[in-house]
Each structure stands twice: as C-alpha cells, then as structure tokens.
Protein backbone atom coordinates (compact mmCIF):
# COMPACT_ATOMS: atom_id res chain seq x y z
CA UNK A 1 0.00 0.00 0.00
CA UNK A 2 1.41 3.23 -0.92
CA UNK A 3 1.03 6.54 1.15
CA UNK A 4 -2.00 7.99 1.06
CA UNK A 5 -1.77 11.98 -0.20
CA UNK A 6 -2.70 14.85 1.45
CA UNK A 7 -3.59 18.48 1.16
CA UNK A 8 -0.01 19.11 2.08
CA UNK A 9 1.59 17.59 -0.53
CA UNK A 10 0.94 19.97 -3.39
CA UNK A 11 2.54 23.51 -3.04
CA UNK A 12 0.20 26.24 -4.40
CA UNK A 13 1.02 28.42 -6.54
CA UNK A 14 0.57 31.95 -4.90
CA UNK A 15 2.97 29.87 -2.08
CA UNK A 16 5.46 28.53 -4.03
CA UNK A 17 5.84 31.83 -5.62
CA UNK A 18 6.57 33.91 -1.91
CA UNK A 19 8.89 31.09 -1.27
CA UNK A 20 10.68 32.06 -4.46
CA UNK A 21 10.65 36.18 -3.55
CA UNK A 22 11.91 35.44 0.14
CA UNK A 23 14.42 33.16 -1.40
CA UNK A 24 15.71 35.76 -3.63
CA UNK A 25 15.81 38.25 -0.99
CA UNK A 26 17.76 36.15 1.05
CA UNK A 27 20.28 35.49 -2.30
CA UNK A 28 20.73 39.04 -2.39
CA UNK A 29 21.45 38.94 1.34
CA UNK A 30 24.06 36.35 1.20
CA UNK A 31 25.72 37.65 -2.37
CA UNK A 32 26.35 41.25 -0.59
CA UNK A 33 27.36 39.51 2.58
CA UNK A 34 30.35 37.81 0.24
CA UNK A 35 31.21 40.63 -1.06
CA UNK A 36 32.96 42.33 1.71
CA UNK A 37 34.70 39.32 2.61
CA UNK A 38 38.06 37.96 1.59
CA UNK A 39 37.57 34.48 -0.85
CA UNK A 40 40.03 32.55 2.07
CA UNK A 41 38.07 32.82 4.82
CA UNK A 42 36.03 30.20 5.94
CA UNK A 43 32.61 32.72 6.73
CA UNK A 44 32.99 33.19 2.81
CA UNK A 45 32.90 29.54 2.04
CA UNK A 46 30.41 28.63 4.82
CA UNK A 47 27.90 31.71 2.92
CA UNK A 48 28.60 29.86 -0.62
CA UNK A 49 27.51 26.97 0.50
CA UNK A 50 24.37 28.09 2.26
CA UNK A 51 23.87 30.02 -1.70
CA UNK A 52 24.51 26.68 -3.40
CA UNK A 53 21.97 25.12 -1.30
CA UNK A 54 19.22 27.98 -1.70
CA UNK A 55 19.52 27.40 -5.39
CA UNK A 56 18.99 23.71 -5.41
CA UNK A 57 15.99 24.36 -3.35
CA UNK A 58 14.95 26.89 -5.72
CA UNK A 59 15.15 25.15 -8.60
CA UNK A 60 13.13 22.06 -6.93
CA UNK A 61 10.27 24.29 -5.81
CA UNK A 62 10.56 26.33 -9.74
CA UNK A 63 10.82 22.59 -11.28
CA UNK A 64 13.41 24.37 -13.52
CA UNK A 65 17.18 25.02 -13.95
CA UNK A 66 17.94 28.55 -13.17
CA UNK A 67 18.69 31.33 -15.77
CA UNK A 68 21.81 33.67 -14.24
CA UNK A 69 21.11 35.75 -16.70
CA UNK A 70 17.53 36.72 -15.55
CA UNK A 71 16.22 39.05 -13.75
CA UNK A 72 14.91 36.93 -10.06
CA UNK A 73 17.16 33.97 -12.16
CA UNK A 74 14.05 33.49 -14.31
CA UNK A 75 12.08 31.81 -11.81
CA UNK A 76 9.43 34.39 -11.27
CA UNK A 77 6.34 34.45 -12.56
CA UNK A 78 5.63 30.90 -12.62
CA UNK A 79 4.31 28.97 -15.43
CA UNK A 80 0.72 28.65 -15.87
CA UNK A 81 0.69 25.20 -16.07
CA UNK A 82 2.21 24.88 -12.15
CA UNK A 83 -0.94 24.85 -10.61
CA UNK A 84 -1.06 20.64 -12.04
CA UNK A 85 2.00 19.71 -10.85
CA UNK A 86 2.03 16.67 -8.72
C-alpha cells in the first residue's frame, strides 16, 4: 500500500511563488554579505555553500534550472501550467 496523499503535498502556486521572492531576498542577502569578505576565509565559504543550497531548493520548488542571466534567475512568474504539478 502506498502513502495515502494529502492536502499538504501539493505547493500552491501563490505559495510557491513567496517562497521564491523570500528566497531571492535572502540570495541578495548572502551575495552582498560575500562581497565584503576575503575568498580565504572560511565565513565566505560557509555563505557559498548556504547560496549553493538555496539554489537547489529553488530550482526544486521552480521545477526548472535557473537562468543567471535573468532578472529573479528566471524563476518568477511561474508557469501557468504549475498549478497541475504533482
């Protein structure tokens, strides 16, 4: 017997997409924390890998790669299609 779905397995839309805003703002936070510190010190690795990480989770919750070339990494709006996701 498999497990049995619930309402909480399905993101919504108008959620998924304030998950994506906060997540850019908190990019932004972490890429201008980086900046002002020097590429050997461990705080400066320790914030890349919390950025790697925010991406991945990103990119799950977008169900797309992201585009660095983008404005919000081309995540934002989401596709109209989203709402049948499973």
């Amino acid at each position: 017997m498999g497990r049995r779905k619930s309402r909480y397995d399905r993101l919504l839309v108008s959620d998924a997409e304030a998950i994506l805003r906060d997540a850019l703002r908190l990019r932004a936070t972490l890429l201008a924390a980086k900046v002002n510190l020097t590429a050997s010190g461990a705080l400066y690795w320790h914030l890349s890998g919390l950025t790697d990480r925010l991406h991945a989770v990103m990119e799950v919750i977008a169900e797309k790669e992201l585009d660095f070339r983008a404005a919000g990494l081309g995540l934002l709006p989401l596709p109209e299609d989203y709402s049948s996701r499973k």
